[in-house]
Protein backbone atom coordinates (compact mmCIF):
# COMPACT_ATOMS: atom_id res chain seq x y z
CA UNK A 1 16.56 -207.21 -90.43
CA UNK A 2 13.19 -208.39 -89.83
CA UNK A 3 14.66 -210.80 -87.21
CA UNK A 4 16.63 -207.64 -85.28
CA UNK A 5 13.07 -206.04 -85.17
CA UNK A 6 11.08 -208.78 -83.69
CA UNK A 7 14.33 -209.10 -81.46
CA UNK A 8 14.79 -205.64 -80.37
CA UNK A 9 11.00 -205.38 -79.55
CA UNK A 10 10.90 -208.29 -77.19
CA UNK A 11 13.52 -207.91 -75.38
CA UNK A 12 13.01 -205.40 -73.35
CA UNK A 13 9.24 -206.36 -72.92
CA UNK A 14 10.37 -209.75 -71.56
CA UNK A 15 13.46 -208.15 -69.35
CA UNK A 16 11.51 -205.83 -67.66
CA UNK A 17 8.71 -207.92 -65.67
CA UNK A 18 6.40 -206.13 -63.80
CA UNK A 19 6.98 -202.47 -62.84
CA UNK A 20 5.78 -202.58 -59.32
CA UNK A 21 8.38 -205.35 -58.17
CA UNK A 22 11.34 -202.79 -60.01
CA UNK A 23 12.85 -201.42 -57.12
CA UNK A 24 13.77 -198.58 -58.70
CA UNK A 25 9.97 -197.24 -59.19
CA UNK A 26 9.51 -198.07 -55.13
CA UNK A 27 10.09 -194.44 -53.71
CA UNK A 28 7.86 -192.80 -56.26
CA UNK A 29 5.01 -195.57 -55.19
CA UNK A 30 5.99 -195.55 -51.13
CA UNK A 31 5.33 -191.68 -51.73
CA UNK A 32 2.26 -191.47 -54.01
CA UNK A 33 1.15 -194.25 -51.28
CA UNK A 34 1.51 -191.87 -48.86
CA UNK A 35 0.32 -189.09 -50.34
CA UNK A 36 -3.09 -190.85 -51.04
CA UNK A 37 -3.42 -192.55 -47.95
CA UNK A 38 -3.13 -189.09 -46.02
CA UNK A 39 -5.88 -187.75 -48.47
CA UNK A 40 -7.92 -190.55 -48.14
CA UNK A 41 -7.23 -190.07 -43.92
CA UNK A 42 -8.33 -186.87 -44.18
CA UNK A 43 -11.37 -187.45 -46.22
CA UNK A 44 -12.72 -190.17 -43.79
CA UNK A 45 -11.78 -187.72 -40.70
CA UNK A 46 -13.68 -184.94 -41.92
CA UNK A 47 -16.41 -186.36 -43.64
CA UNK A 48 -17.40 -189.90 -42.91
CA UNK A 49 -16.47 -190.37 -39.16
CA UNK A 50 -18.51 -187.27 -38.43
CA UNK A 51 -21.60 -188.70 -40.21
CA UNK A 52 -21.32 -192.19 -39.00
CA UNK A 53 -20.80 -190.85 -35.49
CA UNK A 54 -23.88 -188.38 -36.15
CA UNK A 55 -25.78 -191.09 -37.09
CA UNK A 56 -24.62 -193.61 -34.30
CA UNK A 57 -25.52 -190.90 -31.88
CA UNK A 58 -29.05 -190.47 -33.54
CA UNK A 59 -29.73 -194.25 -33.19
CA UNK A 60 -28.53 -194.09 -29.73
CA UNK A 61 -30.92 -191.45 -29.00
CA UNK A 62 -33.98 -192.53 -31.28
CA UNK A 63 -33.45 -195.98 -29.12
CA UNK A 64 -33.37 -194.60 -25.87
CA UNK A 65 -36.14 -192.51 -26.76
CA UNK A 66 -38.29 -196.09 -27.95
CA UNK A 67 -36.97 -197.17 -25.06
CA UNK A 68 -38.47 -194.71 -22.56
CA UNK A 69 -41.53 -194.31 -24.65
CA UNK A 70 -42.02 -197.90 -24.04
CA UNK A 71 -41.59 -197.62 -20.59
CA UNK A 72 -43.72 -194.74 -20.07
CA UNK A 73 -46.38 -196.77 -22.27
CA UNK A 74 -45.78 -200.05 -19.62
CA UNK A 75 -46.41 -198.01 -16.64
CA UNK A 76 -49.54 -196.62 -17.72
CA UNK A 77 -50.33 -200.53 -19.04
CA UNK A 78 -49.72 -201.11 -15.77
CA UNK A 79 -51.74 -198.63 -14.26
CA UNK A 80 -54.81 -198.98 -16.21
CA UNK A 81 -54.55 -202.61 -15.80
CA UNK A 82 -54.83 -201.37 -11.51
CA UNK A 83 -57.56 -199.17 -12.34
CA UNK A 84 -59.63 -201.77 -14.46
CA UNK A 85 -58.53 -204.56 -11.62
CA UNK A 86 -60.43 -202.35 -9.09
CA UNK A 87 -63.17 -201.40 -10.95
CA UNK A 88 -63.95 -205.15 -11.91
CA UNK A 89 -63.30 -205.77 -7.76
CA UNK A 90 -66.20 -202.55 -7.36
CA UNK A 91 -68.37 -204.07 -9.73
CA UNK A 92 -67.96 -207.36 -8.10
CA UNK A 93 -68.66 -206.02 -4.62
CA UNK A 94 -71.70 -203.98 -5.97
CA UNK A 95 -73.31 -207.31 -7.66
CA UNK A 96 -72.87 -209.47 -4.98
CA UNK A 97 -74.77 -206.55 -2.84
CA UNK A 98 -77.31 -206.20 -5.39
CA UNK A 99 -77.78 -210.09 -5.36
CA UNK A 100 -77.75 -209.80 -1.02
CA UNK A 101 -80.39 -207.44 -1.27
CA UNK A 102 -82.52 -208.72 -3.85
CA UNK A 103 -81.69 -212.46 -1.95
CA UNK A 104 -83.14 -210.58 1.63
CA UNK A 105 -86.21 -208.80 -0.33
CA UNK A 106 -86.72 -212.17 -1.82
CA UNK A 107 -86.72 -213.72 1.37
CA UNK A 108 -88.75 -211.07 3.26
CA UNK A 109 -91.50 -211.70 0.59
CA UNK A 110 -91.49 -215.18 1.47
CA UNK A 111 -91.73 -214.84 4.88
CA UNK A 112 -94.80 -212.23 4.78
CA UNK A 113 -96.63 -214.81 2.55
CA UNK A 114 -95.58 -217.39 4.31
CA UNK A 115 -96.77 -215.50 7.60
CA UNK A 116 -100.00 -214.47 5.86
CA UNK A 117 -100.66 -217.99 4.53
CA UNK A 118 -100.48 -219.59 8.11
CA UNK A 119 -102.74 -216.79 9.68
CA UNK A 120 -105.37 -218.17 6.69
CA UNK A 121 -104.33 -221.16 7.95
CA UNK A 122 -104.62 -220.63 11.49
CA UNK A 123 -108.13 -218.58 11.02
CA UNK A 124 -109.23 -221.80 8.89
CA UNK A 125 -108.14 -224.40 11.72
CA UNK A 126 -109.67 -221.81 14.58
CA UNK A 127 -113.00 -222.12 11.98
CA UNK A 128 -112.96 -225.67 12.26
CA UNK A 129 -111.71 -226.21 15.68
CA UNK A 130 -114.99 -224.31 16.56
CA UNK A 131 -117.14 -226.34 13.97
CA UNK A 132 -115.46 -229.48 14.89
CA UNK A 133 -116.98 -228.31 18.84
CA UNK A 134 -120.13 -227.56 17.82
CA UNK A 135 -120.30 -230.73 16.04
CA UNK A 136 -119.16 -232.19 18.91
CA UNK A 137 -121.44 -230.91 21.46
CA UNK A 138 -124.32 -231.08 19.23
CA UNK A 139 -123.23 -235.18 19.37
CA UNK A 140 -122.76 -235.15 22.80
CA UNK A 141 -126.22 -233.95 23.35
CA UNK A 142 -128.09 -236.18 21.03
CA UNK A 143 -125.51 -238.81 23.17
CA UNK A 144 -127.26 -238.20 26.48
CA UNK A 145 -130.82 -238.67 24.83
CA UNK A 146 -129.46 -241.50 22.92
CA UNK A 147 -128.17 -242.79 26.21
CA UNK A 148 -131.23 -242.19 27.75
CA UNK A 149 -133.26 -243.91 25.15
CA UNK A 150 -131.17 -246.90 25.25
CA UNK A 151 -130.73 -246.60 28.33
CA UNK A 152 -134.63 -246.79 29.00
CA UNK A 153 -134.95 -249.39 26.26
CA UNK A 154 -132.50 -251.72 28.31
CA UNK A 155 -134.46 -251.08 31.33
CA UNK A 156 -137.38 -251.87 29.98
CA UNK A 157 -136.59 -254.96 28.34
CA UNK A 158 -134.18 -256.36 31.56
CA UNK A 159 -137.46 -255.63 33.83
CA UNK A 160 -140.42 -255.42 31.87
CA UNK A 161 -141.03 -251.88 33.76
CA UNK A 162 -140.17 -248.54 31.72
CA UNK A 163 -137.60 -246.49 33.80
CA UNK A 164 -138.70 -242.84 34.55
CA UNK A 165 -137.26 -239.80 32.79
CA UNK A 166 -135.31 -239.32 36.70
CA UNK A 167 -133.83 -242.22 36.59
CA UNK A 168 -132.62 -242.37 33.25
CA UNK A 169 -131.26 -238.59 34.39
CA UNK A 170 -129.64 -239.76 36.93
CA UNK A 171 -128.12 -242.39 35.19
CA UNK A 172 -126.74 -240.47 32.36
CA UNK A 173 -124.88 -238.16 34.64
CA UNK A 174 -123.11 -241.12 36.56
């Protein structure tokens, strides 16, 4: 008898198989199937796809919004970038005015020393010129008595006679 048990047990355990390959439990599982997969349809429809779509749309906006932010931010990149470009092209101009004028006021200096230097010059040469004449005539007067000496010397010696002051006059002026 303890054989018929251990019999009776297996058998149908090892006749059976696996209840989802029974074809007679299909219909129950093709409708349960069914059943869940409509639930599980719904659930998705009414709760997830609205979410994800919400959420799609949000990053769709939040993006577009980043993106015209970021153009909004370029343009005024770009604008400031103008407005420093021209006032660096100002500053520019205004330095190389500053450095004209200060070059001309520079030069102006120069030339008003340079003019006053050559009037000190020019009064100094006029101040010697006129020495230099008096010098001279002062020479050329001792000349003609030097003349006349030697002159008279000459005279004196070629002859043996003295010449007379008249002569030696005379003589000086030819």
């Amino acid at each position: 008898m303890a054989t018929e048990t251990q019999q009776g047990t297996e058998a149908p355990a090892a006749s059976g198989g696996l209840p989802q390959f029974d074809f007679q439990w299909w219909p129950g599982q093709i409708v349960w199937f069914l059943v869940i997969f409509a639930i599980v349809l719904l659930f998705v429809r009414l709760f997830v796809s609205p979410r994800v779509g919400g959420t799609i749309d949000a990053r769709d906006g939040k993006i577009s919004g980043d993106i015209a932010d970021a153009r909004r931010l370029k343009d005024e990149a770009e604008a400031q970038a103008a407005a420093a470009a021209a006032e660096t092209a100002q500053a520019r101009a205004q330095a190389q005015r500053v450095a004209a004028e200060a070059r001309a006021k520079a030069q102006a200096e120069v030339a008003a020393r340079l003019a006053e230097e050559e009037a000190k010059l020019a009064a100094k040469g006029a101040e010697a010129e006129a020495r230099i004449a008096k010098a001279r005539d002062a020479a050329m007067g001792n000349v003609a008595s030097i003349a006349a000496d030697a002159a008279g010397a000459i005279v004196g010696k070629l002859t043996g006679k003295a010449a007379t002051a008249a002569e030696l006059s005379a003589a000086g002026r030819a």
